[in-house]
N, C-alpha and C. Protein backbone atom coordinates (compact mmCIF):
# COMPACT_ATOMS: atom_id res chain seq x y z
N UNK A 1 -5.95 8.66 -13.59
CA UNK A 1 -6.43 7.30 -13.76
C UNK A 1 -6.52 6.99 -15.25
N UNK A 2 -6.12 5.71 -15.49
CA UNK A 2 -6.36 5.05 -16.87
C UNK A 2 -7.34 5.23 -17.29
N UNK A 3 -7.95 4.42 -18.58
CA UNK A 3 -9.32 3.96 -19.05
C UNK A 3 -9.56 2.69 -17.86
N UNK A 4 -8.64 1.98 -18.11
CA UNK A 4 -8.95 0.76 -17.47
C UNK A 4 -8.65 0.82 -15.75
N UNK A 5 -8.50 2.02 -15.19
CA UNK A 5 -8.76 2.21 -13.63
C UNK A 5 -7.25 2.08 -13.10
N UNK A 6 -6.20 2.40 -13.42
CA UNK A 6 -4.77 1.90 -13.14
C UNK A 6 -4.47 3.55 -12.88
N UNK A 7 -4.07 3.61 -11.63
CA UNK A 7 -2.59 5.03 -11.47
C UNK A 7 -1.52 4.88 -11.75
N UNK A 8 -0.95 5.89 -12.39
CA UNK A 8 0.25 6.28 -12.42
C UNK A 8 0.86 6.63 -11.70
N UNK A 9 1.74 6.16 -11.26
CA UNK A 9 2.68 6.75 -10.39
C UNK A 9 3.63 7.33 -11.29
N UNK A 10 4.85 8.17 -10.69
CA UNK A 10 5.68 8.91 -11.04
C UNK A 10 6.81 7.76 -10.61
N UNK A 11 8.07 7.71 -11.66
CA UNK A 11 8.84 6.77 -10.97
C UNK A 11 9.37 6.81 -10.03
N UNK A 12 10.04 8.55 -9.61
CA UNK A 12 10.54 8.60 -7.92
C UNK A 12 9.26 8.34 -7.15
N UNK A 13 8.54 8.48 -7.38
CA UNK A 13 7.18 7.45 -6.21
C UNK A 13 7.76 6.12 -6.05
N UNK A 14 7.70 5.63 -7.54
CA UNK A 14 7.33 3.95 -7.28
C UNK A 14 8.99 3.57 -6.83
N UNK A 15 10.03 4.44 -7.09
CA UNK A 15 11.22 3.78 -6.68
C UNK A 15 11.77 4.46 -4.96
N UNK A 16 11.03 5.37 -4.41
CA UNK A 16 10.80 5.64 -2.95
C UNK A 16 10.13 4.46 -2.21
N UNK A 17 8.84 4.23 -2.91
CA UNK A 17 8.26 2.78 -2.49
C UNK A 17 8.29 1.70 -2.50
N UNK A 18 9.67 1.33 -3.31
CA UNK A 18 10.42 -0.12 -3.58
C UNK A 18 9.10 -0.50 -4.82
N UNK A 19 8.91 0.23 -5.40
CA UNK A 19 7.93 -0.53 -6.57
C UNK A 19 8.19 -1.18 -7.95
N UNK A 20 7.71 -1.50 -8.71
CA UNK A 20 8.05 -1.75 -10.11
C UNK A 20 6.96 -1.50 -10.61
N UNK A 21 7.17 -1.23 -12.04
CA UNK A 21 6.04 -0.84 -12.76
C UNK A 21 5.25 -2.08 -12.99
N UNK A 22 3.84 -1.99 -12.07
CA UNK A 22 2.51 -2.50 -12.03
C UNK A 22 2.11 -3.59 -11.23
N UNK A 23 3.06 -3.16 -9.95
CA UNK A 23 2.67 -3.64 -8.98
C UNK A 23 1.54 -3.62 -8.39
N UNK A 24 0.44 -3.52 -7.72
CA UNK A 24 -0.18 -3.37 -6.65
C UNK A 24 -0.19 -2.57 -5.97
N UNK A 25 -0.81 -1.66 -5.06
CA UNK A 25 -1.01 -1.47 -3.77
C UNK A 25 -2.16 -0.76 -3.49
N UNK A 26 -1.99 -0.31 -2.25
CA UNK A 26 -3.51 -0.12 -1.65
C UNK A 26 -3.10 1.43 -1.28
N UNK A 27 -4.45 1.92 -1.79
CA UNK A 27 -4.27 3.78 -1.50
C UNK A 27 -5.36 4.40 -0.62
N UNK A 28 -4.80 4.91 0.08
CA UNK A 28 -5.72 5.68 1.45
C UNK A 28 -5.83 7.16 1.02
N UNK A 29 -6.97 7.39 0.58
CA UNK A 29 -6.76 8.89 0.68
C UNK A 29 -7.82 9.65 1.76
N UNK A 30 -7.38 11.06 1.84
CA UNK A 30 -7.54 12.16 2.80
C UNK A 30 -8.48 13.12 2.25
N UNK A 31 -9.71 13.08 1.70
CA UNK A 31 -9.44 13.91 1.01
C UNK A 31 -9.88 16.09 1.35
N UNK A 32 -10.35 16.10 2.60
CA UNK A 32 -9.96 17.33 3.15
C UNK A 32 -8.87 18.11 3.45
N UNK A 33 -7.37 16.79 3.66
CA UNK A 33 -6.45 17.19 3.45
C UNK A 33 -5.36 17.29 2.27
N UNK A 34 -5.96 17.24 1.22
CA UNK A 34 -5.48 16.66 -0.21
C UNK A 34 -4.49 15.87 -0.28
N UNK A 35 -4.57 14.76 0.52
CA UNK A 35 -4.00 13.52 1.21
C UNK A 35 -3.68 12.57 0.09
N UNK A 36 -2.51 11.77 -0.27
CA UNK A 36 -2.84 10.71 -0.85
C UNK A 36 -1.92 9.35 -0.36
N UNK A 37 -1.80 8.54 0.04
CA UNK A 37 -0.83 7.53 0.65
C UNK A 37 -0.76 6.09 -0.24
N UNK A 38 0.64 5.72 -0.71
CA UNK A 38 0.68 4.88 -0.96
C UNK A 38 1.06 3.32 -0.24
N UNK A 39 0.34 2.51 -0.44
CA UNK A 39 1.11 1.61 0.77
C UNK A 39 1.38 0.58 -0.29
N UNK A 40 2.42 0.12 -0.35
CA UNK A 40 3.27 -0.90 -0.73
C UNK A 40 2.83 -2.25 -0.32
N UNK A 41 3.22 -3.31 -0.91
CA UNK A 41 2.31 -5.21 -0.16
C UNK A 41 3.01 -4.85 0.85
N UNK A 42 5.04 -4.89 0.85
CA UNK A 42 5.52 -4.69 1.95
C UNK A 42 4.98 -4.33 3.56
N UNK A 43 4.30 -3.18 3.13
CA UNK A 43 3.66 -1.86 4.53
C UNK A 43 2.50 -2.54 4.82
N UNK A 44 1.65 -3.24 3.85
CA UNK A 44 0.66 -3.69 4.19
C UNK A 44 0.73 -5.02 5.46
N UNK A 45 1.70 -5.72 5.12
CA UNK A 45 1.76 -6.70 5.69
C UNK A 45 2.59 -6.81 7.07
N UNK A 46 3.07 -5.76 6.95
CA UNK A 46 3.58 -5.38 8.32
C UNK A 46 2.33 -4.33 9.40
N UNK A 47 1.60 -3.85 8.41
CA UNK A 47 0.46 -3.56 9.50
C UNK A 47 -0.77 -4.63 10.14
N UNK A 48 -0.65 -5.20 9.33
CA UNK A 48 -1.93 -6.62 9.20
C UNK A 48 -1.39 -7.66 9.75
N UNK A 49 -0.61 -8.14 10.06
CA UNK A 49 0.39 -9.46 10.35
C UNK A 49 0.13 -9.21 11.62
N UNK A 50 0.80 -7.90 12.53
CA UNK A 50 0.62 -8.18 13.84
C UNK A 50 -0.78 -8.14 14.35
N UNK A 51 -1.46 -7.32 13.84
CA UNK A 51 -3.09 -7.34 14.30
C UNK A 51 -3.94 -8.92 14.40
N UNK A 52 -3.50 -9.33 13.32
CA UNK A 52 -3.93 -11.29 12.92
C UNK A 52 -3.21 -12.09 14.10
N UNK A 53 -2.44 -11.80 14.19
CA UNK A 53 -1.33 -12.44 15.32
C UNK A 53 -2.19 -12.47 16.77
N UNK A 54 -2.64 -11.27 17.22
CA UNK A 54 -2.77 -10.64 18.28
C UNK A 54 -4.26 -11.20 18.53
N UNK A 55 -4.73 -10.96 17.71
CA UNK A 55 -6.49 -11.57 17.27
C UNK A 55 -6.72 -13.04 17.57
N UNK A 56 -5.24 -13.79 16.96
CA UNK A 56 -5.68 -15.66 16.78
C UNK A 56 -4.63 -16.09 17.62
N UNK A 57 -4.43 -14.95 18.95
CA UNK A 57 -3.36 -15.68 19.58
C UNK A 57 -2.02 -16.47 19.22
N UNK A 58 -1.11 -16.06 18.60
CA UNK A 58 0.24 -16.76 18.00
C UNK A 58 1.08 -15.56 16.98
N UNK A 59 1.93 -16.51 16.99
CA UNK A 59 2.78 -15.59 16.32
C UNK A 59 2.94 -15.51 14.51
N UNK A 60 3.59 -15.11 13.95
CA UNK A 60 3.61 -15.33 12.13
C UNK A 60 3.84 -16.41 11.72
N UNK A 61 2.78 -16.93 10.95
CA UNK A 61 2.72 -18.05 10.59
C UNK A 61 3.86 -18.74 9.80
């Protein structure tokens, strides 16, 4: 971690994850399993989209 709270990724990370340098994303970690997951806006919004959908009755807005 930075001073200012920012990870580094490694670039084969961020270019496995369709990233660019200083994008966003949201990190899940494990930490009994020395777990770390990156999720991309992409991944995010494909997990969240259908749940919202399903919730407010309809399809993607």
């Amino acid at each position: 971690m930075t001073a200012q709270g920012h990870l580094r990724l490694p670039a084969a990370v961020r270019q496995w994850c369709g990233l660019a340098a200083g994008d966003r994303v949201l990190l899940a970690a494990c930490p009994p399993e020395g777990l770390l997951v990156v999720h991309p806006p992409a991944a995010v919004d494909a997990m969240v989209v259908p749940v919202h959908a399903a919730v407010l009755g309809g399809g993607r807005p």
